[in-house]
PDB file of N, CA and C in Angstrom:
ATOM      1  N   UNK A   1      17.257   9.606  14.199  1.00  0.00           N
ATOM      2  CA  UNK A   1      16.002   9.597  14.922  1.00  0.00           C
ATOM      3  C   UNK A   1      14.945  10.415  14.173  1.00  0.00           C
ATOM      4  N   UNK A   2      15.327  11.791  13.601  1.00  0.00           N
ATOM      5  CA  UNK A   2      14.322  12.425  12.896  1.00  0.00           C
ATOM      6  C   UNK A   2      13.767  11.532  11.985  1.00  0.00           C
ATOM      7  N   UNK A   3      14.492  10.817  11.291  1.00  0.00           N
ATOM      8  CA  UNK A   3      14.259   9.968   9.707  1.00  0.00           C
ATOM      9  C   UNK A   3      13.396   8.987   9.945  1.00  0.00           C
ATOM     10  N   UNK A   4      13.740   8.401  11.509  1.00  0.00           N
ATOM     11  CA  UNK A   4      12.674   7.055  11.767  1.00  0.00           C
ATOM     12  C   UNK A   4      11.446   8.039  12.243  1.00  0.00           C
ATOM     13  N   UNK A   5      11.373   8.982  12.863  1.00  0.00           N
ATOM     14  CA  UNK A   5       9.705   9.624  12.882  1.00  0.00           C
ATOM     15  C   UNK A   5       9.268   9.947  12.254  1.00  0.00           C
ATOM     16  N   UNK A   6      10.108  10.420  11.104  1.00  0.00           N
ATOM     17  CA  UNK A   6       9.123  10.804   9.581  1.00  0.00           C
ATOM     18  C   UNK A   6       8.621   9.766   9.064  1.00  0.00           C
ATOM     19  N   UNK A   7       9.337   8.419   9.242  1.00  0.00           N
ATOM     20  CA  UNK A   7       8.890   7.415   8.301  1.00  0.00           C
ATOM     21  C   UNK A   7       7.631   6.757   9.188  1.00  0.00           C
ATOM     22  N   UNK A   8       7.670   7.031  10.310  1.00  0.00           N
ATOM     23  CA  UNK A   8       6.902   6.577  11.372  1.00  0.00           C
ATOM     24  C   UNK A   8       5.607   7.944  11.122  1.00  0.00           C
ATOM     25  N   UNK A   9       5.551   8.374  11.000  1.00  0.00           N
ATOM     26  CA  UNK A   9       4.635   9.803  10.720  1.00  0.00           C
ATOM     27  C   UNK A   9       3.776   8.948   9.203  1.00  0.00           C
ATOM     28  N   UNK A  10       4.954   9.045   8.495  1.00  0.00           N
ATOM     29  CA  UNK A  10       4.189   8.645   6.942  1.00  0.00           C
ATOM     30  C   UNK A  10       3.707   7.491   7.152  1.00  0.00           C
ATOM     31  N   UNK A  11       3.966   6.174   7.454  1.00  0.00           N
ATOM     32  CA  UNK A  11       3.313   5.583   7.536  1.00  0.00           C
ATOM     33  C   UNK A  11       1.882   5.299   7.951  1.00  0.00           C
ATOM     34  N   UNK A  12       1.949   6.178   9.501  1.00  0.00           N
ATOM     35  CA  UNK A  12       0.518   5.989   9.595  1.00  0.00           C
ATOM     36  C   UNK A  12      -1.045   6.854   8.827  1.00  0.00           C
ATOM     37  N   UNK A  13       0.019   7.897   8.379  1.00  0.00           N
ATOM     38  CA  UNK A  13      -0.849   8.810   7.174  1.00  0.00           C
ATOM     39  C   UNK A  13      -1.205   7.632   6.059  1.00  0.00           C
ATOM     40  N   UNK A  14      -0.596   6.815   5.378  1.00  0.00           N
ATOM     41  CA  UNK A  14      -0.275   5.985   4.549  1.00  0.00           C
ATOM     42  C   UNK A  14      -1.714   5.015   5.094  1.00  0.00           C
ATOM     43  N   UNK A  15      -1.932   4.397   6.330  1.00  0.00           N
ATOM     44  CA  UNK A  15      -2.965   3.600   6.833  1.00  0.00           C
ATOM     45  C   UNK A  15      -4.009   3.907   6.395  1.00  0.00           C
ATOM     46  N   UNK A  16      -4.329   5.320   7.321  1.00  0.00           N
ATOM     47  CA  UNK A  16      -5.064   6.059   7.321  1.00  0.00           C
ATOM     48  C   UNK A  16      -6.047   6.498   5.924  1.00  0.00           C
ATOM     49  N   UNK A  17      -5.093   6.775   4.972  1.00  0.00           N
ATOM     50  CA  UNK A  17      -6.176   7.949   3.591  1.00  0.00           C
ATOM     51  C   UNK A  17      -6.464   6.367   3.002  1.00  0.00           C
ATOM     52  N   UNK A  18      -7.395   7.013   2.363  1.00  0.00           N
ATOM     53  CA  UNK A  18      -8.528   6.125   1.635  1.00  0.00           C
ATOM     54  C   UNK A  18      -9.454   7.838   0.765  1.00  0.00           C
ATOM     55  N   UNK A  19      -9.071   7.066  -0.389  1.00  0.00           N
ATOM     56  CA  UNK A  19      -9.699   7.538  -1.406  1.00  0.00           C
ATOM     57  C   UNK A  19     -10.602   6.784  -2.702  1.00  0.00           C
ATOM     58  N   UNK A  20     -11.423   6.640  -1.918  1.00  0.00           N
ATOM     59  CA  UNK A  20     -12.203   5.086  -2.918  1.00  0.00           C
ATOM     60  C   UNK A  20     -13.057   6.049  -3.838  1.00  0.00           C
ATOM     61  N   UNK A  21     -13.022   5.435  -5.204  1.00  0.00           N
ATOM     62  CA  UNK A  21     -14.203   5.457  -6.102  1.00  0.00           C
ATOM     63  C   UNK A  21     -15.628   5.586  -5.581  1.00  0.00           C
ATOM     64  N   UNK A  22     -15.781   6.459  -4.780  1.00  0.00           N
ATOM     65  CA  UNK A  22     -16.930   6.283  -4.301  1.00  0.00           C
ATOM     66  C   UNK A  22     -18.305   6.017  -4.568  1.00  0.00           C
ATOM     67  N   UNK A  23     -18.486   6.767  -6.140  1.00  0.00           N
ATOM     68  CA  UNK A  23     -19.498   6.899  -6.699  1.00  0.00           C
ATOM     69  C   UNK A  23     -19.700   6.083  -7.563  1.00  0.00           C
ATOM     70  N   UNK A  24     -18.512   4.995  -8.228  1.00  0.00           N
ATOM     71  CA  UNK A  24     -18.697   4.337  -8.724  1.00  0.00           C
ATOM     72  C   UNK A  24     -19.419   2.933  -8.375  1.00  0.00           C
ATOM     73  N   UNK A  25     -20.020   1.721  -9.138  1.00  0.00           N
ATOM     74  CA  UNK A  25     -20.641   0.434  -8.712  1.00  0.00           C
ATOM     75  C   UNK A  25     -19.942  -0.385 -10.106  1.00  0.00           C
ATOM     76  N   UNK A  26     -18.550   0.253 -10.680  1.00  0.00           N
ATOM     77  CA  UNK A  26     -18.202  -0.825 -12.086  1.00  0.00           C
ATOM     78  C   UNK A  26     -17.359  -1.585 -11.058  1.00  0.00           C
ATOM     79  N   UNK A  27     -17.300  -2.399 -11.330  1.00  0.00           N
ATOM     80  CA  UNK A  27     -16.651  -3.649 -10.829  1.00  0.00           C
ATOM     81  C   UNK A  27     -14.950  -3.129 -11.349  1.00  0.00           C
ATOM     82  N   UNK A  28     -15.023  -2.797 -12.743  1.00  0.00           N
ATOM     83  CA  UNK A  28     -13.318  -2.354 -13.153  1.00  0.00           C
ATOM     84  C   UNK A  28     -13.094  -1.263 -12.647  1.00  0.00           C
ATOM     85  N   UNK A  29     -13.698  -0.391 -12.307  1.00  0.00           N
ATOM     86  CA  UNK A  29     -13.139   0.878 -11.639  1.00  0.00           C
ATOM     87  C   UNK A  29     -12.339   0.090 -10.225  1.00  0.00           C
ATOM     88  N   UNK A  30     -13.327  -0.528  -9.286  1.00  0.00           N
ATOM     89  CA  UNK A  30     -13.041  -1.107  -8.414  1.00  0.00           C
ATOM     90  C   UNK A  30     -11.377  -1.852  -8.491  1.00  0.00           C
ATOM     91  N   UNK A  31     -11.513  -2.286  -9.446  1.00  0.00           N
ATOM     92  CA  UNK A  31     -10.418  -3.423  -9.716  1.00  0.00           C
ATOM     93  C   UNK A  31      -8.809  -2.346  -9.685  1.00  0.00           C
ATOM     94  N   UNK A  32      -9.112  -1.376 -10.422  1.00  0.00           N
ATOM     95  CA  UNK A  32      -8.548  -0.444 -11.046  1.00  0.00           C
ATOM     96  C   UNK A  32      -7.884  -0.174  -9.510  1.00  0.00           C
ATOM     97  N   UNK A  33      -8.705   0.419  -8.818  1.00  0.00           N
ATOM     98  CA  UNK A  33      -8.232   1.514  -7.849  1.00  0.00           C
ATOM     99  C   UNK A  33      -7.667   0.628  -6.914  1.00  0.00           C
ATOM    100  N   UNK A  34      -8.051  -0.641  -6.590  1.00  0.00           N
ATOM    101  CA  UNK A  34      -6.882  -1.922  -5.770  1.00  0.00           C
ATOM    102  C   UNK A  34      -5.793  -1.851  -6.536  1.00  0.00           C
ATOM    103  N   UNK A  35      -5.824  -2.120  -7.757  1.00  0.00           N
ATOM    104  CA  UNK A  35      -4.527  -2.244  -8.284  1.00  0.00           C
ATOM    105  C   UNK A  35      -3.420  -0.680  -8.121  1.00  0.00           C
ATOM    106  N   UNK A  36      -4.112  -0.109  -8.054  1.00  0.00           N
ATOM    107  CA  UNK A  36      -3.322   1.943  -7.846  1.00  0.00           C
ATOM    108  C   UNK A  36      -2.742   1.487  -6.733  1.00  0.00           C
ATOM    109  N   UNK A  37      -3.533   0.993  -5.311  1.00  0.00           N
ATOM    110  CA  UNK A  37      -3.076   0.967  -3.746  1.00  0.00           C
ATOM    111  C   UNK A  37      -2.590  -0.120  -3.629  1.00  0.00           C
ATOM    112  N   UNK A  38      -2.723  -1.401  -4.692  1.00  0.00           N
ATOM    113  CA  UNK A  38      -1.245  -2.518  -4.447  1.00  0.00           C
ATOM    114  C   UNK A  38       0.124  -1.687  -5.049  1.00  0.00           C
ATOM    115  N   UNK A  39       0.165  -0.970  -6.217  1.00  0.00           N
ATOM    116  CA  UNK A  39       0.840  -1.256  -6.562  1.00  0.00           C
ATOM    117  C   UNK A  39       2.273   0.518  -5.955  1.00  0.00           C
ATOM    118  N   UNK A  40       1.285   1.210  -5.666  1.00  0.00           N
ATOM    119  CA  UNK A  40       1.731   2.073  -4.411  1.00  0.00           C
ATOM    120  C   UNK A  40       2.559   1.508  -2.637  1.00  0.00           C
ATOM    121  N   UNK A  41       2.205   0.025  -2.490  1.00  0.00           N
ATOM    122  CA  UNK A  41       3.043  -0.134  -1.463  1.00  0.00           C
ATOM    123  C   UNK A  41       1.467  -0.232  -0.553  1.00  0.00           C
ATOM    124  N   UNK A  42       0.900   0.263  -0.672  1.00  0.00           N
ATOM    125  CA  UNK A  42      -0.320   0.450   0.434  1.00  0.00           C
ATOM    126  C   UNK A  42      -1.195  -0.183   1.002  1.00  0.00           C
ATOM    127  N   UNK A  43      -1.620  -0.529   1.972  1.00  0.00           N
ATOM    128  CA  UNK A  43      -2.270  -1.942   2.720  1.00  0.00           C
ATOM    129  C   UNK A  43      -3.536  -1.818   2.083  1.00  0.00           C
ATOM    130  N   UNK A  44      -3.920  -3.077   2.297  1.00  0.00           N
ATOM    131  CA  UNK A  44      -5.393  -3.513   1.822  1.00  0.00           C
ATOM    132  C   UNK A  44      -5.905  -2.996   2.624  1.00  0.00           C
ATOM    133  N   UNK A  45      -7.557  -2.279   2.558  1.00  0.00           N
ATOM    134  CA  UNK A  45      -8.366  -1.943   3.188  1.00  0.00           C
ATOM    135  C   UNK A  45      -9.745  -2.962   3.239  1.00  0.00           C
ATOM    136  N   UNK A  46     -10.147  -2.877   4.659  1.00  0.00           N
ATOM    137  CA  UNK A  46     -11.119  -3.742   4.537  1.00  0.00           C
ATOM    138  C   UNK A  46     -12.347  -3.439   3.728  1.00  0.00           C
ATOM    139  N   UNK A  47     -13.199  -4.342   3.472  1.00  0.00           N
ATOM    140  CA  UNK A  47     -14.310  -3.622   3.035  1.00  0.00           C
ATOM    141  C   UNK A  47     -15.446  -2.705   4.260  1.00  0.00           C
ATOM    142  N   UNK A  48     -15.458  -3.102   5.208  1.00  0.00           N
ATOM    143  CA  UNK A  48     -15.534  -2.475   6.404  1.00  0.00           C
ATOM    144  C   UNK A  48     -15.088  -0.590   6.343  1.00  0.00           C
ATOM    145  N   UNK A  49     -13.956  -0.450   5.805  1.00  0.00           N
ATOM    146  CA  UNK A  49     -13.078   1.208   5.731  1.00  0.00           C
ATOM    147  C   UNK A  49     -13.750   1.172   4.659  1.00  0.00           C
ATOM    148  N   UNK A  50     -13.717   0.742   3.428  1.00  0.00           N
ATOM    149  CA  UNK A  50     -14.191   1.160   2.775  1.00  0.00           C
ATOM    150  C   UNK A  50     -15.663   1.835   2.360  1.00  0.00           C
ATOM    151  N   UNK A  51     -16.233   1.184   3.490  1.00  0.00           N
ATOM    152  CA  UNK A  51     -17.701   1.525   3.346  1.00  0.00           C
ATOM    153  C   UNK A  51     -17.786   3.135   3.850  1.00  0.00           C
ATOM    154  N   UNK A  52     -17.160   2.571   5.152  1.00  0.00           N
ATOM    155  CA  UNK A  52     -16.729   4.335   5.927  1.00  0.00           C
ATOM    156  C   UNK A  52     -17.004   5.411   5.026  1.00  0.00           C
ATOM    157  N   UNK A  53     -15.251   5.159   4.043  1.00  0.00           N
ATOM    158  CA  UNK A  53     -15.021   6.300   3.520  1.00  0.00           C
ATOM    159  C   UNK A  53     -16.221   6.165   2.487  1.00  0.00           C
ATOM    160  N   UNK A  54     -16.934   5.510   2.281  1.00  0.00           N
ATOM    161  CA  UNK A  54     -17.778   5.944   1.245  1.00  0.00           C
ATOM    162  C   UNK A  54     -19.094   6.183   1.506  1.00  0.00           C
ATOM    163  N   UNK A  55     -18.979   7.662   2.388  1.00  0.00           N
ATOM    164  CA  UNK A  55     -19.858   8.117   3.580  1.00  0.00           C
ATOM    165  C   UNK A  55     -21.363   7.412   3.900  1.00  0.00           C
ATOM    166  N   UNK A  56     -20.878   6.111   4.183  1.00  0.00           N
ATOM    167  CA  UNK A  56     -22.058   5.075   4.679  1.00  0.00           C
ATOM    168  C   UNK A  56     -22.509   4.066   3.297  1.00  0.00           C
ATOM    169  N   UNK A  57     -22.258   4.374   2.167  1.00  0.00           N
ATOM    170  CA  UNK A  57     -22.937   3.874   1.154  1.00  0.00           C
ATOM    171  C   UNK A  57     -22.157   2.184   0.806  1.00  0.00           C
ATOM    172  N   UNK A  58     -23.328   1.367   0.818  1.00  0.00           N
ATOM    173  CA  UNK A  58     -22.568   0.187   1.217  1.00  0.00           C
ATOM    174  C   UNK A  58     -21.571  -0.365  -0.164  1.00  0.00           C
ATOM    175  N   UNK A  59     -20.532  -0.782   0.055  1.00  0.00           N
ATOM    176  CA  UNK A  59     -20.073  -1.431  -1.426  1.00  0.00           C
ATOM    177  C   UNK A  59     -20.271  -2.680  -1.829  1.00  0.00           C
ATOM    178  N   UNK A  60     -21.116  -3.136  -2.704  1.00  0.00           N
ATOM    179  CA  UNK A  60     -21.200  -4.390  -3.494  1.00  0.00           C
ATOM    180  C   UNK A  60     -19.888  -5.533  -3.021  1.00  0.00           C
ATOM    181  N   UNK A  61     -20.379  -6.332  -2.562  1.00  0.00           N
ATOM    182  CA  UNK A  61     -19.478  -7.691  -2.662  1.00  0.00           C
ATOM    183  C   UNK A  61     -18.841  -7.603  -3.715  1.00  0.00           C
ATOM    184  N   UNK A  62     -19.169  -7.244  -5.127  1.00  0.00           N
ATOM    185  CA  UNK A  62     -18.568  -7.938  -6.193  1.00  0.00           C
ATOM    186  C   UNK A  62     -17.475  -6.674  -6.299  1.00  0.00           C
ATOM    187  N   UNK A  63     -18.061  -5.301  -5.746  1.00  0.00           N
ATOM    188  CA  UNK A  63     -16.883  -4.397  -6.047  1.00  0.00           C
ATOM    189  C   UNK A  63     -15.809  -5.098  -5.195  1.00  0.00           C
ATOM    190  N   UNK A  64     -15.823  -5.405  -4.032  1.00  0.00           N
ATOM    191  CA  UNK A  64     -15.133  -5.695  -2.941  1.00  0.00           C
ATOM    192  C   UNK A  64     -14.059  -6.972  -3.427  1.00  0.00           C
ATOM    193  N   UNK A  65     -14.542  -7.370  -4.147  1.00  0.00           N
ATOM    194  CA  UNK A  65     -13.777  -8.349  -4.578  1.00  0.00           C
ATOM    195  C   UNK A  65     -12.919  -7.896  -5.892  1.00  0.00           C
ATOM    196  N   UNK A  66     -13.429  -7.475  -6.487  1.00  0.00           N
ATOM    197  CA  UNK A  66     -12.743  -6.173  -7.407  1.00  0.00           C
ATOM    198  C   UNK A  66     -11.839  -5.976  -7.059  1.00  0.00           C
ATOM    199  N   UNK A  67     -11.899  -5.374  -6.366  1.00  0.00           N
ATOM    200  CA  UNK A  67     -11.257  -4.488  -5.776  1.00  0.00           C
ATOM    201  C   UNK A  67      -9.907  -5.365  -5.113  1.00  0.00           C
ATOM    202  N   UNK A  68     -10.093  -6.159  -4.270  1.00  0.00           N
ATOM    203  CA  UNK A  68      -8.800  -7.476  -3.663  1.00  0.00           C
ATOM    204  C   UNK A  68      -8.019  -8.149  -4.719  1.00  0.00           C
ATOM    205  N   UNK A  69      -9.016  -8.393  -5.702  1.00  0.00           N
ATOM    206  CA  UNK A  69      -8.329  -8.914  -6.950  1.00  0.00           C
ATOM    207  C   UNK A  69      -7.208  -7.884  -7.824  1.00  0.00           C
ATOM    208  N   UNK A  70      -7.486  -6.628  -8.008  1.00  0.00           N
ATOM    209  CA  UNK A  70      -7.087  -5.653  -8.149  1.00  0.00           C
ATOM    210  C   UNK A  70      -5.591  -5.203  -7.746  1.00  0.00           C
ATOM    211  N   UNK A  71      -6.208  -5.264  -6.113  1.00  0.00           N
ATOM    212  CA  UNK A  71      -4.945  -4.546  -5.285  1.00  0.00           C
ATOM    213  C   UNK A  71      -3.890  -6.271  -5.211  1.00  0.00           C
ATOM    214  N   UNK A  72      -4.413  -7.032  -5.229  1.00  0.00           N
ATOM    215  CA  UNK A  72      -3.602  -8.456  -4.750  1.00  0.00           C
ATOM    216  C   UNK A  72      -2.293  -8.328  -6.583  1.00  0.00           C
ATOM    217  N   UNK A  73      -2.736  -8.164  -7.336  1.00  0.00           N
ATOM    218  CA  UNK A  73      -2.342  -7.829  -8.861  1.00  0.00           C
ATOM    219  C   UNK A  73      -0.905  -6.200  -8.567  1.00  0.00           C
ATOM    220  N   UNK A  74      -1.534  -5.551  -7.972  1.00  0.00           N
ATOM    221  CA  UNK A  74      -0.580  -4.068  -7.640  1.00  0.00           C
ATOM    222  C   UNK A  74       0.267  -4.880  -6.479  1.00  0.00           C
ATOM    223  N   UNK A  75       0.093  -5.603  -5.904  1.00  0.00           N
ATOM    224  CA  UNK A  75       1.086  -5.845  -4.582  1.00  0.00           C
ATOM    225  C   UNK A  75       2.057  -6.539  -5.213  1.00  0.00           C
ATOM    226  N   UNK A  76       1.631  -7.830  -6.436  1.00  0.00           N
ATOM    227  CA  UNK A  76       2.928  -8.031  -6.918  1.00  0.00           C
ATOM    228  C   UNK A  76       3.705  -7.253  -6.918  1.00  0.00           C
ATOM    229  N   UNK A  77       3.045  -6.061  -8.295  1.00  0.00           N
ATOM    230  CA  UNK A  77       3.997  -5.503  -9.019  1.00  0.00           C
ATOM    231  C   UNK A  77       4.997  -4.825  -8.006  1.00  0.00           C
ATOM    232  N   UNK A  78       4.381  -3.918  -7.016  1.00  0.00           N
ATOM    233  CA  UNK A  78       5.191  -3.163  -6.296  1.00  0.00           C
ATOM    234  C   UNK A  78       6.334  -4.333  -5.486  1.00  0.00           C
ATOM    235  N   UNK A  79       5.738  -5.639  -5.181  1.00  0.00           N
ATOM    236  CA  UNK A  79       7.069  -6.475  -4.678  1.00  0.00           C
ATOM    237  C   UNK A  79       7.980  -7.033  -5.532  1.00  0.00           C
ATOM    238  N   UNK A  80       8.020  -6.378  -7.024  1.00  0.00           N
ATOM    239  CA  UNK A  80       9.452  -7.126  -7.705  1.00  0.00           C
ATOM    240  C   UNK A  80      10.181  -6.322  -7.661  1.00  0.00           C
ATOM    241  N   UNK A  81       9.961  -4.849  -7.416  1.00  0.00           N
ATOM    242  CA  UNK A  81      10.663  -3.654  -7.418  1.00  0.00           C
ATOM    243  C   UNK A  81      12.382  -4.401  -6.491  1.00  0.00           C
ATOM    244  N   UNK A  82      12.934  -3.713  -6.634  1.00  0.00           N
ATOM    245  CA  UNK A  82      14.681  -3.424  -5.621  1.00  0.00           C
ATOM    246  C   UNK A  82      14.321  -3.144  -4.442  1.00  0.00           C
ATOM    247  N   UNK A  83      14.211  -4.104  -3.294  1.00  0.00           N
ATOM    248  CA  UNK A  83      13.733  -3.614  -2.113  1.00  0.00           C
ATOM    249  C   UNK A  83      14.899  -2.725  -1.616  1.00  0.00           C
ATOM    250  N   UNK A  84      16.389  -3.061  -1.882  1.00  0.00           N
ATOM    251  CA  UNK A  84      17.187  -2.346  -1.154  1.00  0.00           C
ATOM    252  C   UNK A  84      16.853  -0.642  -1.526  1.00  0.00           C
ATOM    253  N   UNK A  85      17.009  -0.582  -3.370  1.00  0.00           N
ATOM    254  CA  UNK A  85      16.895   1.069  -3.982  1.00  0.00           C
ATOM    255  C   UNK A  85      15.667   1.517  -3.266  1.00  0.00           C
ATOM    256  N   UNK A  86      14.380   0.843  -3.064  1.00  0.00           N
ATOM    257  CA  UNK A  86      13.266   1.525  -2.318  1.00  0.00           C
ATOM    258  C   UNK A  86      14.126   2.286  -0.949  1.00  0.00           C
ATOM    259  N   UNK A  87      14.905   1.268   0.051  1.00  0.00           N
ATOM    260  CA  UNK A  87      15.101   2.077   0.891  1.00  0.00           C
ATOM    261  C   UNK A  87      16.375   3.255   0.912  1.00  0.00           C
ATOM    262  N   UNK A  88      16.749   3.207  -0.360  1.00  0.00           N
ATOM    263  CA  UNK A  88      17.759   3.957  -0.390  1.00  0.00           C
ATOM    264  C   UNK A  88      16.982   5.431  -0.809  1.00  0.00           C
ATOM    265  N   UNK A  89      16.140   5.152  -1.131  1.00  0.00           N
ATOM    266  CA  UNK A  89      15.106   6.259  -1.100  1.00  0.00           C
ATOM    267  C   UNK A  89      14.723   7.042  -0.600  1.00  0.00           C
ATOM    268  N   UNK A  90      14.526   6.038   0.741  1.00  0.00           N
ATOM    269  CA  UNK A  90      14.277   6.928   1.628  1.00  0.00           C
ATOM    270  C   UNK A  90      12.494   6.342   1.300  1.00  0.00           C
ATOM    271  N   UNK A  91      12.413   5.688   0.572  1.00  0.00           N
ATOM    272  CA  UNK A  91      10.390   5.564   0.544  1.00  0.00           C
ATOM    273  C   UNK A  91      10.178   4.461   2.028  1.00  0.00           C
ATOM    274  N   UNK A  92       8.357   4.603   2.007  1.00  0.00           N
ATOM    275  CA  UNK A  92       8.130   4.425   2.768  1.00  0.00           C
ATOM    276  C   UNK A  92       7.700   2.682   2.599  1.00  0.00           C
ATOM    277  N   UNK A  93       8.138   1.896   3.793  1.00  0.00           N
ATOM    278  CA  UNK A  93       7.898   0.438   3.403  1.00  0.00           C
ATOM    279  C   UNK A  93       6.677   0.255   4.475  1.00  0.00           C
ATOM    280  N   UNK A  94       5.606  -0.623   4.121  1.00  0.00           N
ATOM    281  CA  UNK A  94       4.422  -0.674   5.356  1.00  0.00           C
ATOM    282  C   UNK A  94       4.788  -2.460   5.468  1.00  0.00           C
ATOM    283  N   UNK A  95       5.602  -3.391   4.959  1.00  0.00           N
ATOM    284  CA  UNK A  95       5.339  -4.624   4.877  1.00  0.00           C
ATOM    285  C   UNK A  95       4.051  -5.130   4.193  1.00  0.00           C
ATOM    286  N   UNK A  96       4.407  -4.576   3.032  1.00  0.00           N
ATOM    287  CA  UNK A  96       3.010  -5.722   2.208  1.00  0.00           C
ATOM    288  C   UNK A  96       3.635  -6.538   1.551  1.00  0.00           C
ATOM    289  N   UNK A  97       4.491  -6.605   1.453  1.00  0.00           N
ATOM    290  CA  UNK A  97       5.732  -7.705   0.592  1.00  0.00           C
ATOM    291  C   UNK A  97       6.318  -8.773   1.477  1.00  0.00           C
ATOM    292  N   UNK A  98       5.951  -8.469   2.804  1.00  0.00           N
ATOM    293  CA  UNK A  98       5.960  -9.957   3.658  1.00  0.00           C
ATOM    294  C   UNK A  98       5.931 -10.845   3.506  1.00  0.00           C
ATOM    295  N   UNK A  99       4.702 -10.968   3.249  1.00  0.00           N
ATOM    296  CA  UNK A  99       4.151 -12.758   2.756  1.00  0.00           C
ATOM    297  C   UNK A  99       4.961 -13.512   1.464  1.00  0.00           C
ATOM    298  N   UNK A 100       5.070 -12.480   0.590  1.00  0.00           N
ATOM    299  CA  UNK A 100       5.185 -12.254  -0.433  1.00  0.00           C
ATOM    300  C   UNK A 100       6.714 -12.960  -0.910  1.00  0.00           C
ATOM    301  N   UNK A 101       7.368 -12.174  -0.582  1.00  0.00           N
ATOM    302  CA  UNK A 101       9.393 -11.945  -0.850  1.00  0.00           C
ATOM    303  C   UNK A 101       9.892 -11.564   1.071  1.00  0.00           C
ATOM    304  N   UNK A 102      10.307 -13.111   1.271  1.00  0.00           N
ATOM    305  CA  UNK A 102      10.682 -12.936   2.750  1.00  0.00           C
ATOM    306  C   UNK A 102      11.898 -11.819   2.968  1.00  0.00           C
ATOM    307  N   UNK A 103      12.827 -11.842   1.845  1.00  0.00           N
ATOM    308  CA  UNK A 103      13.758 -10.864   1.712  1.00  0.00           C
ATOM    309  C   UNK A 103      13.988  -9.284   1.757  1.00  0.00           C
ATOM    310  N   UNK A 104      12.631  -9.352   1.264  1.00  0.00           N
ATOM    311  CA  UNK A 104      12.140  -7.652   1.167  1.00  0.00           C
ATOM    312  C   UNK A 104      12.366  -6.693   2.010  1.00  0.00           C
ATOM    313  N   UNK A 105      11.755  -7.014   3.337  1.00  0.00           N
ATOM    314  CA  UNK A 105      11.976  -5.732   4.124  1.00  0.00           C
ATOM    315  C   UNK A 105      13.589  -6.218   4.568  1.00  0.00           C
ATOM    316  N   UNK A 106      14.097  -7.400   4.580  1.00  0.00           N
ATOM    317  CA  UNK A 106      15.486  -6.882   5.313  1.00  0.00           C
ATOM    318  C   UNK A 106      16.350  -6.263   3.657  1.00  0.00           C
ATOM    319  N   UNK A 107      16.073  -6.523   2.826  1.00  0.00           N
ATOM    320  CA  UNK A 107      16.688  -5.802   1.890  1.00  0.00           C
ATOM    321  C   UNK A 107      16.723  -4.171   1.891  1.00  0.00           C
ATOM    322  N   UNK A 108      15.200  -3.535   2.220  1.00  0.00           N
ATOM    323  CA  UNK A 108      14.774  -2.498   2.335  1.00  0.00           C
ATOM    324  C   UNK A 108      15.661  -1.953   3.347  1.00  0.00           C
ATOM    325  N   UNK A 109      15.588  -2.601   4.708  1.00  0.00           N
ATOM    326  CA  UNK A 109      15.981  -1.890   5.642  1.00  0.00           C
ATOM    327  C   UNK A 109      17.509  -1.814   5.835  1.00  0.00           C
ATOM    328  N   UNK A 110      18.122  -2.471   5.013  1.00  0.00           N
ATOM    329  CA  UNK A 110      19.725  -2.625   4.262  1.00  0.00           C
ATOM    330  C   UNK A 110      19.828  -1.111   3.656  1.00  0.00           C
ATOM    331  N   UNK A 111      18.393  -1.213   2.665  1.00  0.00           N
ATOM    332  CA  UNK A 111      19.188   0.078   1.862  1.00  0.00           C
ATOM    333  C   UNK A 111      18.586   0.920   2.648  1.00  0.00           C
ATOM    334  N   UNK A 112      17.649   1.081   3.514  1.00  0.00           N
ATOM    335  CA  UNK A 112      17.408   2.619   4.696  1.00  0.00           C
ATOM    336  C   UNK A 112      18.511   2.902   5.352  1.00  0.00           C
ATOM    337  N   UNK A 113      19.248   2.004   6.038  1.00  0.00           N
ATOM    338  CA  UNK A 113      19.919   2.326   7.205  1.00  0.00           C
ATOM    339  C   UNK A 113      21.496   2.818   6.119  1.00  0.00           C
ATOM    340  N   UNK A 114      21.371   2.435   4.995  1.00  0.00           N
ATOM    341  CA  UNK A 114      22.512   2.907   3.998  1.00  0.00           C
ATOM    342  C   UNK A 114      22.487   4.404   3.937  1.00  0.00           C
ATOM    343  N   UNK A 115      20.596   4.628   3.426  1.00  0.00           N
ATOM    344  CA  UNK A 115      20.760   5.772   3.686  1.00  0.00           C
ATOM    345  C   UNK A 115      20.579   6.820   4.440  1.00  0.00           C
ATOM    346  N   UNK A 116      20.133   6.656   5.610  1.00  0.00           N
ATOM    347  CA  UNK A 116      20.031   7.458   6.505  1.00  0.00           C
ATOM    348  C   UNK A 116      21.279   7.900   7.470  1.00  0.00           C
ATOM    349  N   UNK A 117      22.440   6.907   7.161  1.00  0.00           N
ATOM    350  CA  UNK A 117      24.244   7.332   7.358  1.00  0.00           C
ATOM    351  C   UNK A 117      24.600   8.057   6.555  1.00  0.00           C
ATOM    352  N   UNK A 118      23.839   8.393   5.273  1.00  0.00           N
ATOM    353  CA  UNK A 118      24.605   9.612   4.531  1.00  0.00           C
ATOM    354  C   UNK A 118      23.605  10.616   4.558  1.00  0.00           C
ATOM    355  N   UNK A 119      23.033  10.798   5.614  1.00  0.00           N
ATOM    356  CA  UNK A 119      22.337  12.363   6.165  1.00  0.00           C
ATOM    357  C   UNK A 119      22.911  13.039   7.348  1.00  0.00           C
TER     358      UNK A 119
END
């Protein structure tokens, strides 16, 4: 029970942070920093949050797209990974590999529940 509230804790921290390029308007920075938060496991943010965190300052369509193109490129990568070794990890899975590799999270949650019997 502790293990599922931590992961339940991290996750929604995981939703939550947003650390955008704020100051930037390059289209590759943009691209760049989707690809960091695909390839981290981490949900797409709308362009909507993104504006947020980028204390009101609006972001360019073209970053925005950047940016999807970017993170859509990191979501592969992070979904060819070993879904089971992720959960043997103990890391945190949010389902972005859903769509993706139908196998994934029950692989993942194969190797969580593996390891959370040897705690």
């Amino acid at each position: 029970m502790k293990a599922f509230v931590t992961v339940l804790l991290s996750s929604l921290l995981f939703a939550c942070s947003t650390t955008a390029p704020i100051s930037s308007t390059q289209d590759s920075d943009w691209n760049q920093y989707g690809f960091e938060r695909g390839s981290k496991g981490w949900n797409l943010e709308t362009q909507e949050q993104l504006n947020s965190a980028s204390d009101g300052q609006q972001i360019k369509v073209s970053n925005y797209q950047a940016y999807t193109a970017g993170y859509a490129n990191g979501q592969m990568k992070y979904c060819q990974q070993d879904a089971y070794e992720l959960g043997m990890k103990g890391e945190v899975y949010t389902g972005v590999c859903d769509s993706i590799n139908k196998d994934f999270k029950y692989d993942y949650l194969r190797g969580y529940h593996s390891h959370t019997k040897d705690m």
